[in-house]
Protein backbone atom coordinates (compact mmCIF):
# COMPACT_ATOMS: atom_id res chain seq x y z
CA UNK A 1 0.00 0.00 0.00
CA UNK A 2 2.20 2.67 -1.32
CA UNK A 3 0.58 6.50 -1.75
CA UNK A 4 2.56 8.38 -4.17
CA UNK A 5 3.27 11.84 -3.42
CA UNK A 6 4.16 13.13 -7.35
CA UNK A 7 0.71 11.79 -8.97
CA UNK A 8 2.34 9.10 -11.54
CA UNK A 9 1.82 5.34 -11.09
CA UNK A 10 4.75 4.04 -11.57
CA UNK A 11 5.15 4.60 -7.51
CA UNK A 12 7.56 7.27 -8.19
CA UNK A 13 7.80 9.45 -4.86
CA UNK A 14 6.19 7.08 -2.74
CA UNK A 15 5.77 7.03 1.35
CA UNK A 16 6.62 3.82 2.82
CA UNK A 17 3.80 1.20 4.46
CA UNK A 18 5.69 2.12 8.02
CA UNK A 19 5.23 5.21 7.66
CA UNK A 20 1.73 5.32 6.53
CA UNK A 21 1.14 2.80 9.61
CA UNK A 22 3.12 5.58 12.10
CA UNK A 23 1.11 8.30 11.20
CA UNK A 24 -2.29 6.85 11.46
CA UNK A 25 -1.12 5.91 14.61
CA UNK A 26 0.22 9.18 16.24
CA UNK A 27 -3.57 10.84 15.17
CA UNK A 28 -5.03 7.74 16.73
CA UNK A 29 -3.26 8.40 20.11
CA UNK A 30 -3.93 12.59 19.46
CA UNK A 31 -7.65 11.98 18.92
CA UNK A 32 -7.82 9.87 21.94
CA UNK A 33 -6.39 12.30 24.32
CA UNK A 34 -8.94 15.04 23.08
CA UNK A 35 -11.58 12.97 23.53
CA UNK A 36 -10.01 11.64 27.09
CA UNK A 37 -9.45 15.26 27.95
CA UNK A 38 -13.26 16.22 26.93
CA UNK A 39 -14.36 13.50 28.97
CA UNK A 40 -12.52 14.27 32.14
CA UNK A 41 -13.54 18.16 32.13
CA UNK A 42 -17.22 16.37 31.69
CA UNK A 43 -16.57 14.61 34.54
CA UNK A 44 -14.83 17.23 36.86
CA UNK A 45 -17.87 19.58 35.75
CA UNK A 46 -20.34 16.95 36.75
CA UNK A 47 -18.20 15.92 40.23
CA UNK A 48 -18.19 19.54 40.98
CA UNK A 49 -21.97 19.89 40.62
CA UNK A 50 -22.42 16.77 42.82
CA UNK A 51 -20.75 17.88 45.42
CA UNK A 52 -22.42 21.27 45.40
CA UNK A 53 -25.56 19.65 45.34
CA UNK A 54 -24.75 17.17 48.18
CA UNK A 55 -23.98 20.28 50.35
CA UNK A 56 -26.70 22.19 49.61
CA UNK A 57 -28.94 19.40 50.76
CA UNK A 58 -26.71 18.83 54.16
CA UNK A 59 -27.04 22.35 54.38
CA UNK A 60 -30.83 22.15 54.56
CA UNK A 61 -30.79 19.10 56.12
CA UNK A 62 -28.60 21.00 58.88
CA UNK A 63 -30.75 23.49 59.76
CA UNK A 64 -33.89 20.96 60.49
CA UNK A 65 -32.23 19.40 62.99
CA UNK A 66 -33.24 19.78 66.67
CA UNK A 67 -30.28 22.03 68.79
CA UNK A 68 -28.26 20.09 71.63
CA UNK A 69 -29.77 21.24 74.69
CA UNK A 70 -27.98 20.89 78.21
CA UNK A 71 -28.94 20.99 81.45
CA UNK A 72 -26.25 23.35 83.67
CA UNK A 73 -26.58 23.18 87.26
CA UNK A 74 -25.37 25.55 90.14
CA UNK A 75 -25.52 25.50 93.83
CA UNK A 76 -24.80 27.64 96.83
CA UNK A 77 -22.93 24.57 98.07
CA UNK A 78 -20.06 22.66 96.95
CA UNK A 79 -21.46 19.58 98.11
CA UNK A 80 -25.11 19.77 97.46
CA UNK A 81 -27.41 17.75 99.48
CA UNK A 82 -30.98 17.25 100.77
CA UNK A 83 -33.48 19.93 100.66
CA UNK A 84 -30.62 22.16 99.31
CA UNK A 85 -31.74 24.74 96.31
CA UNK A 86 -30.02 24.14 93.01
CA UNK A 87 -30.36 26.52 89.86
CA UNK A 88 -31.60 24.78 86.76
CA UNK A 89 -31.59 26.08 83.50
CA UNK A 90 -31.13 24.80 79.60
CA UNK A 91 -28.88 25.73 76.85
CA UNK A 92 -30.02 27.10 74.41
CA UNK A 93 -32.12 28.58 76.86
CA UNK A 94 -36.43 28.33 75.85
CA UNK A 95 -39.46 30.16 77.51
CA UNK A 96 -40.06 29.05 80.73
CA UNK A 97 -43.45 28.73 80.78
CA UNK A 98 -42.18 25.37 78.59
CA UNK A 99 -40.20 23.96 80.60
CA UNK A 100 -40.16 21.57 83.59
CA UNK A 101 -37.73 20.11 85.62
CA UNK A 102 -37.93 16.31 86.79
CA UNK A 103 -36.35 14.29 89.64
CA UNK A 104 -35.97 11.25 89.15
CA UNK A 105 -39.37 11.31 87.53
CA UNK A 106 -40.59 13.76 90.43
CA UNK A 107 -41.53 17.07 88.95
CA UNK A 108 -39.38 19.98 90.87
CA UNK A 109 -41.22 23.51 91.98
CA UNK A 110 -39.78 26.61 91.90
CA UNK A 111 -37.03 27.42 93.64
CA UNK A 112 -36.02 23.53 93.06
CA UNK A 113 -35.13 21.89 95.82
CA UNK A 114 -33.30 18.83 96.24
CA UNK A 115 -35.66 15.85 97.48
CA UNK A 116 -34.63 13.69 100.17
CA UNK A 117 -32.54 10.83 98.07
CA UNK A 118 -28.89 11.14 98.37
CA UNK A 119 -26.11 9.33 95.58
CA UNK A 120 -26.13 10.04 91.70
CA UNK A 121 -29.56 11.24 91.19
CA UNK A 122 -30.79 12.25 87.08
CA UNK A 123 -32.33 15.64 87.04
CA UNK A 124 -34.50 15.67 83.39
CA UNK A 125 -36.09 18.79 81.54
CA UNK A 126 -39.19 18.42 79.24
CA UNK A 127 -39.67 21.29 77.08
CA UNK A 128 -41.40 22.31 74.13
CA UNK A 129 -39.56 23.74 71.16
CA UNK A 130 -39.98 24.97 67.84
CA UNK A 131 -39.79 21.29 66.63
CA UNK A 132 -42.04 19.86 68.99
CA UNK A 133 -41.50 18.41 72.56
CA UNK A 134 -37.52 17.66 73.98
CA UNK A 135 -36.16 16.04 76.77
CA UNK A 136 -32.54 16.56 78.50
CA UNK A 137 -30.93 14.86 81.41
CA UNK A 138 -28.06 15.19 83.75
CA UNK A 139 -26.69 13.11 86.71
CA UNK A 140 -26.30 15.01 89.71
CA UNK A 141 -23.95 13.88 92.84
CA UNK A 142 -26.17 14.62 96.07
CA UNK A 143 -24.13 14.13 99.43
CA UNK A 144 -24.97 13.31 103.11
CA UNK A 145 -26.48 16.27 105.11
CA UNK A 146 -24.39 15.21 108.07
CA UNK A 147 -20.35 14.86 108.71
CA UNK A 148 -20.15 11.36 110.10
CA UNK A 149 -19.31 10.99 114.18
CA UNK A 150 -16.28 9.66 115.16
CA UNK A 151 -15.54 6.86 117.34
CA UNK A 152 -13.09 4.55 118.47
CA UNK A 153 -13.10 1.75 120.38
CA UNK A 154 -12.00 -0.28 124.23
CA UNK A 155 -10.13 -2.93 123.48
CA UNK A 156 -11.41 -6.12 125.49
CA UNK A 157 -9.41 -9.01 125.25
CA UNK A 158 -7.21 -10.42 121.93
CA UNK A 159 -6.86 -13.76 120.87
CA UNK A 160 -4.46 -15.96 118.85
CA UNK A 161 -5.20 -15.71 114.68
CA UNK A 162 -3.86 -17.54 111.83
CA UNK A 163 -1.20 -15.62 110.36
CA UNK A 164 -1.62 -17.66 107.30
CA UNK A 165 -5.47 -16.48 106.98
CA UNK A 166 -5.85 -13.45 104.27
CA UNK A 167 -9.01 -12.68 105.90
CA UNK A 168 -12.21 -11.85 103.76
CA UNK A 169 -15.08 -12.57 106.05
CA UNK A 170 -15.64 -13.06 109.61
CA UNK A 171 -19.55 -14.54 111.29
CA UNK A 172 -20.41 -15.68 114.12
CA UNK A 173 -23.58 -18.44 113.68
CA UNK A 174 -24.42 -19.66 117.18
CA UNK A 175 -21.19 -19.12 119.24
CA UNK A 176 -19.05 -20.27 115.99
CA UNK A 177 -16.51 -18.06 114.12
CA UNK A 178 -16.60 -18.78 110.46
CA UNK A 179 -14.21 -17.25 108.38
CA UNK A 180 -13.65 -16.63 104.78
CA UNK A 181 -10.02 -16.25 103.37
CA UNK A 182 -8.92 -15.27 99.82
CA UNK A 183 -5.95 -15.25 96.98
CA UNK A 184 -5.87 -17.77 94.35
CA UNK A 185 -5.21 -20.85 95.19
CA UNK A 186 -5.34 -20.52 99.55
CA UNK A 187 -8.89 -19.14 99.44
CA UNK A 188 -11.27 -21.15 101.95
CA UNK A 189 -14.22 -21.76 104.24
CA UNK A 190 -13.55 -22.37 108.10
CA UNK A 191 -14.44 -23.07 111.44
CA UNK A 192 -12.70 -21.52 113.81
CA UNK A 193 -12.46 -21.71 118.07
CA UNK A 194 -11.83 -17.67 118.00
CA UNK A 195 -10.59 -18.23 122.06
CA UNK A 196 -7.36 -20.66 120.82
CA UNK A 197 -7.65 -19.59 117.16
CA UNK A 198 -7.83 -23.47 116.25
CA UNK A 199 -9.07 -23.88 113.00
CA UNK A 200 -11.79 -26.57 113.62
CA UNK A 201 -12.88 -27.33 109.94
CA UNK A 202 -11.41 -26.04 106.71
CA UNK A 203 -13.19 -26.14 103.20
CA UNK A 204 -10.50 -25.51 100.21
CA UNK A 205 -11.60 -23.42 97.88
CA UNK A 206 -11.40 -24.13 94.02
CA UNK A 207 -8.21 -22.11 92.45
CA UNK A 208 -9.90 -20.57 90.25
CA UNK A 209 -11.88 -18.61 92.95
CA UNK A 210 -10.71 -15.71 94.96
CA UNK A 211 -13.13 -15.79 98.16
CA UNK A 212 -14.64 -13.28 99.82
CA UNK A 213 -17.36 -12.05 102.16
CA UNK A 214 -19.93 -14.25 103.78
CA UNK A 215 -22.57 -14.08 105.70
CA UNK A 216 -25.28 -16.25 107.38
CA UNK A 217 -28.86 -16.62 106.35
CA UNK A 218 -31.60 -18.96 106.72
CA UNK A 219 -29.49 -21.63 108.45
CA UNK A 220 -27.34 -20.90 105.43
CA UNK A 221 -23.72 -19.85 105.23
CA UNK A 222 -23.22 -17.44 102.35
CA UNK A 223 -19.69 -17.06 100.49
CA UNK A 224 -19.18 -14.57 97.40
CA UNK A 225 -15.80 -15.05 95.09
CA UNK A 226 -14.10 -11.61 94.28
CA UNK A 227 -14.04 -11.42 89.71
CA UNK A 228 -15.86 -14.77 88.47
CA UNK A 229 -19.86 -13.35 89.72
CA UNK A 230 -20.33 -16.18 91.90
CA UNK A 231 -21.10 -17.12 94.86
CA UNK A 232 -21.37 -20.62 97.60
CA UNK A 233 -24.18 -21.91 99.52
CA UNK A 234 -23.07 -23.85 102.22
CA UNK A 235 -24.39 -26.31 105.13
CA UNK A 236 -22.68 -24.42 108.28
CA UNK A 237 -22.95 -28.32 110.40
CA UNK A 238 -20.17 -29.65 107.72
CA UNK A 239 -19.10 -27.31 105.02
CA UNK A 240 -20.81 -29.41 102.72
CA UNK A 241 -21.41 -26.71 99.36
CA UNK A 242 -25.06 -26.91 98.20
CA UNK A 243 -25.48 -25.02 95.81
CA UNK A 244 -23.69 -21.73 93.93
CA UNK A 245 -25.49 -18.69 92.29
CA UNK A 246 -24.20 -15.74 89.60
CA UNK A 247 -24.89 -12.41 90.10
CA UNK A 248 -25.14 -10.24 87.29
CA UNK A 249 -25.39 -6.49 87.58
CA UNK A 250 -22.34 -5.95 89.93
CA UNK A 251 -18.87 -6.39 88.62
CA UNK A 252 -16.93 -8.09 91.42
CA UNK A 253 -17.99 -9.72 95.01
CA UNK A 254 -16.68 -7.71 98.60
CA UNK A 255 -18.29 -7.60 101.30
CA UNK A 256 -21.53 -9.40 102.29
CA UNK A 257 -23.87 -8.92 105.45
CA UNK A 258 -27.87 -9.78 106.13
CA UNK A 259 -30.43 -7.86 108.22
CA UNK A 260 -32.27 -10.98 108.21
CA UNK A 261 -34.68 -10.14 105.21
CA UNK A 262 -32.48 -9.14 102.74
CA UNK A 263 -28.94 -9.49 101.67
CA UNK A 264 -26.11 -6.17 101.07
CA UNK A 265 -23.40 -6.33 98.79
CA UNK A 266 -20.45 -4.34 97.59
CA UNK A 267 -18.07 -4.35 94.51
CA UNK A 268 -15.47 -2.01 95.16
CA UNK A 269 -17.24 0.96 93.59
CA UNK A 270 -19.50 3.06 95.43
CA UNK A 271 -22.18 0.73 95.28
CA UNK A 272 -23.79 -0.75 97.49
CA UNK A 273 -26.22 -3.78 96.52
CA UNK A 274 -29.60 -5.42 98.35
CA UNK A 275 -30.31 -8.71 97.29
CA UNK A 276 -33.21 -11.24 97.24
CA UNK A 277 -31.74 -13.89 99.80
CA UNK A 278 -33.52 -17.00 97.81
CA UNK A 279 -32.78 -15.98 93.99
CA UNK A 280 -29.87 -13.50 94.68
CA UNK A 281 -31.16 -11.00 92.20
CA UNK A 282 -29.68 -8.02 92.64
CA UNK A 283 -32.90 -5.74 93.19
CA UNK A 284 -31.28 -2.42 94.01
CA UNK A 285 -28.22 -0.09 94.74
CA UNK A 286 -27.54 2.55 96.86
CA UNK A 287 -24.63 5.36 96.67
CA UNK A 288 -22.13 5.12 99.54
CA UNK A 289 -21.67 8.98 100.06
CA UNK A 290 -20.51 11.15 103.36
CA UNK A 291 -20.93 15.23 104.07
CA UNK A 292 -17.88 15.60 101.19
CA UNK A 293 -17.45 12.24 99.31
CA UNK A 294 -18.67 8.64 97.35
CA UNK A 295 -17.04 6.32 99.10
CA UNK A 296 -15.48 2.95 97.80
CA UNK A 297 -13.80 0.32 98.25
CA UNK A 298 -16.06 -0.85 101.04
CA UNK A 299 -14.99 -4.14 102.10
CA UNK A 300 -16.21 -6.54 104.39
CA UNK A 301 -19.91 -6.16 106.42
CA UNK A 302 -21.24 -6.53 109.38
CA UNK A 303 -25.25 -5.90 110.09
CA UNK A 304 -26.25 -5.06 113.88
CA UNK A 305 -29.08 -3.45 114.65
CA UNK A 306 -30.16 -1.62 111.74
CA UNK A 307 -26.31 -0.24 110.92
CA UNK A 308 -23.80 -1.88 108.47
CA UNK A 309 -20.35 -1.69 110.03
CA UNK A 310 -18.27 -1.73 106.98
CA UNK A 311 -13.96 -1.85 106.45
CA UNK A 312 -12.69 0.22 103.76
CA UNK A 313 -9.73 -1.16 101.87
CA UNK A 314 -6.96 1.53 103.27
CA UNK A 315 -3.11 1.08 103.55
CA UNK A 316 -2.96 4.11 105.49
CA UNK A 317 -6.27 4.09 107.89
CA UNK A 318 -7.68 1.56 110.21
CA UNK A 319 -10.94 2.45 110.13
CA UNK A 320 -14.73 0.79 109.73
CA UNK A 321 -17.90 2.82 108.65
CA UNK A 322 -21.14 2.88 109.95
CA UNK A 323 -24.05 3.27 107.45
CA UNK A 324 -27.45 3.43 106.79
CA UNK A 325 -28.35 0.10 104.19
CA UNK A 326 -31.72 2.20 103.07
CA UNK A 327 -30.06 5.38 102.07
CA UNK A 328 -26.16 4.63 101.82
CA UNK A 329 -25.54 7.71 104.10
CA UNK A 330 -22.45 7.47 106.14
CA UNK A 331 -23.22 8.35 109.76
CA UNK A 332 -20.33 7.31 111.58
CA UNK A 333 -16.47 6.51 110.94
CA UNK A 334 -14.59 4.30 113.88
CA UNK A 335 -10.76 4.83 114.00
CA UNK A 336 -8.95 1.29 114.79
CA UNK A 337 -5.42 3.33 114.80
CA UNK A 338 -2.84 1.15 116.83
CA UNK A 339 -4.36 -2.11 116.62
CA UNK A 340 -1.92 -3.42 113.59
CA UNK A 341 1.08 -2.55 116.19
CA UNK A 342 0.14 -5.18 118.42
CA UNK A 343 0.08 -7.90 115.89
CA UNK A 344 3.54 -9.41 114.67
CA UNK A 345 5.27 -7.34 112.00
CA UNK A 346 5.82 -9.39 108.75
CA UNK A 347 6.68 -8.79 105.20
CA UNK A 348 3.79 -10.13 104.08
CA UNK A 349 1.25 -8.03 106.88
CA UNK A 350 -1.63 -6.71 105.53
CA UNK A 351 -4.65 -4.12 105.81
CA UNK A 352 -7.04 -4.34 108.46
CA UNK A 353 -10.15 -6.12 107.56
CA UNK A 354 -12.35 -8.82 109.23
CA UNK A 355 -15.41 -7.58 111.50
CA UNK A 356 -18.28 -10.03 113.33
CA UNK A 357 -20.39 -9.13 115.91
CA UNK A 358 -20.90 -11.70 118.97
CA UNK A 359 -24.85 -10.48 120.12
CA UNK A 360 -24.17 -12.87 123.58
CA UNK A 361 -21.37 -10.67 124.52
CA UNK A 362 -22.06 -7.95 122.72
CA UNK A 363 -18.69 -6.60 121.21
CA UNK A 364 -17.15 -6.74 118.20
CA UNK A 365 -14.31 -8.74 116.66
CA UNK A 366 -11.84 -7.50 114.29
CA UNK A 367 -8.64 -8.75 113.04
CA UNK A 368 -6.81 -8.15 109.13
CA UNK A 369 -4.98 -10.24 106.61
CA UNK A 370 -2.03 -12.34 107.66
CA UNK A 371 -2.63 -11.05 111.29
CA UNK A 372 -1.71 -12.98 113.79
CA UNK A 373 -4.27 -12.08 116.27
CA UNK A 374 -8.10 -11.21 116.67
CA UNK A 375 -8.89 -8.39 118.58
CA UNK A 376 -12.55 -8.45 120.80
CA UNK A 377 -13.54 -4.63 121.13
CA UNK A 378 -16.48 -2.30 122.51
CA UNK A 379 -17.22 1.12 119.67
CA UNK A 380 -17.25 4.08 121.73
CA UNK A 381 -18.12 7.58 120.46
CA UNK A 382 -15.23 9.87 120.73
């Protein structure tokens, strides 16, 4: 296919196949890049009118949408508490004759007043708006009314202790100290003669439990573990384990005490728990606050006479609260400075911890982990 460039036929002149086959080529690739080039400004037109679009309809989509309202909360105290006035208000702020306050679920009159429930309380606003009715909420930290009373205590009489014994739990059932000691692997259930501080009967523990509180109930003996949510029923005539049970709502198992209706539990938070004593549903909690504070790690219980005497897990205080189980309000802190002195001074000596009240004699018995004595005492107010 020659193509003659002086007009005779004799293919005088003429451009070579390769040639031919270059050129056609070059204008292939030069058309394509036009029409690649028209395409892509296409494109970048259309992109552009996209994106416009998809802002303008953001943009109106924007401006439907309800605001972000807040509650904002002041007080004439620093720790607010019962029957104090707080000052309520929303952001962005609406007419008033719109808006009503709630707590808990209690409507609040002007000037708002705090009700008589101490612990992390939810204060909500229902307003109307523009855009119909809107609801806010906000938790609010209500404190005791009252600093607690201090006490201390008479020291009676102490006894020997295992020094072995990382004590979790301490109960007296009929004249019998039972006591509950932890870490993985030693944890256990015992008997004990608290006079000699022979252990009569000891119950191993599985190692894969960490045991804590107990209690007694119903003729019952009542352990909890401290991470794995469950807790032992036990025979208190032989040990024997009856049956366990899970609890669900709190993360870890403390302390553990019984008024004789209903079981209290804590976690290590501020919590604490009431239980049903036959199911061991967790029905309710209650904030462990004082005048200034929400107290936790609240160890092991005690029950008498309407009170829980509590310990507190402290490296640097000896002390046991006294609360109220229906309202979580501290009333009373007991020092037990000096007693960890008396005991032998080891390298593995722990915090205090371990409280049971005898009701023959009337006192109360306290000792700690890897202390090698128990301690019979009389609370006295200060």
């Amino acid at each position: 296919c020659c193509v003659s460039t002086l007009g005779d036929s004799a293919g005088a002149g003429c451009v070579e196949p390769a040639y031919c086959k270059y050129k056609g080529f070059v204008c292939f690739i030069r058309n394509n890049i036009y029409i690649f080039k028209q395409y892509f400004f296409v494109m970048k037109l259309r992109i552009q009118a996209y994106f416009s679009f998809a802002l303008i309809v953001f943009s109106a989509c924007s401006s439907k949408q309800s605001l972000h309202y807040q509650i904002t909360t002041t007080s004439n105290s620093k720790n607010p508490t019962i029957n104090d006035t707080i000052f309520l208000s929303i952001k962005p702020s609406v007419e008033n004759k719109q808006l009503n306050f709630y707590f808990n679920d209690e409507i609040l009159q002007v000037p708002y007043l705090i009700p008589s429930k101490t612990g992390e309380q939810t204060v909500k606003a229902v307003f109307e708006t523009a855009n119909g009715s809107k609801e806010a909420t906000k938790n609010i930290r209500v404190f005791a009314p009252n600093k607690p009373k201090v006490y201390g205590y008479e020291l009676i009489k102490s006894y020997p202790h295992d020094i072995n014994a990382y004590t979790q739990g301490l109960e007296f059932v009929n004249g019998t100290l039972f006591e509950s000691t932890g870490q993985y692997g030693n944890s256990s259930l015992r008997k004990v003669n608290f006079k000699t501080g022979e252990v009569i009967q000891k119950l191993p523990i599985d190692k894969a439990y960490f045991a804590e509180g107990i209690t007694h109930f119903d003729n019952k003996i009542i352990q909890l573990t401290w991470k794995k949510k469950i807790g032992f029923v036990y025979n208190p005539d032989d040990l024997t384990m009856e049956k366990s049970f899970s609890y669900t709502k709190s993360p870890e198992g403390w302390g553990l005490c019984s008024d004789g209706t209903f079981l209290y539990k804590t976690d290590g938070s501020q919590k604490l728990w009431k239980l049903d004593p036959k199911t061991f549903q967790e029905l309710s909690s209650k904030d462990i606050v004082t005048h200034n504070t929400f107290l936790s790690k609240v160890n092991e219980l005690e029950y008498v006479e309407g009170e829980i005497y509590a310990n507190t897990y402290q490296f640097n205080k000896d002390v046991v609260v006294i609360l109220d189980p229906l309202t979580g309000i501290v009333s009373g802190v007991v020092d037990f400075s000096g007693l960890k002195k008396q005991v032998s001074q080891h390298n593995r000596l722990d915090v205090f911890n371990g409280i049971a009240y005898h009701p023959e004699r009337k006192t109360f018995f306290v000792t700690g982990k890897y202390w090698d004595k128990l301690f019979e005492v009389k609370i006295i107010e200060k």
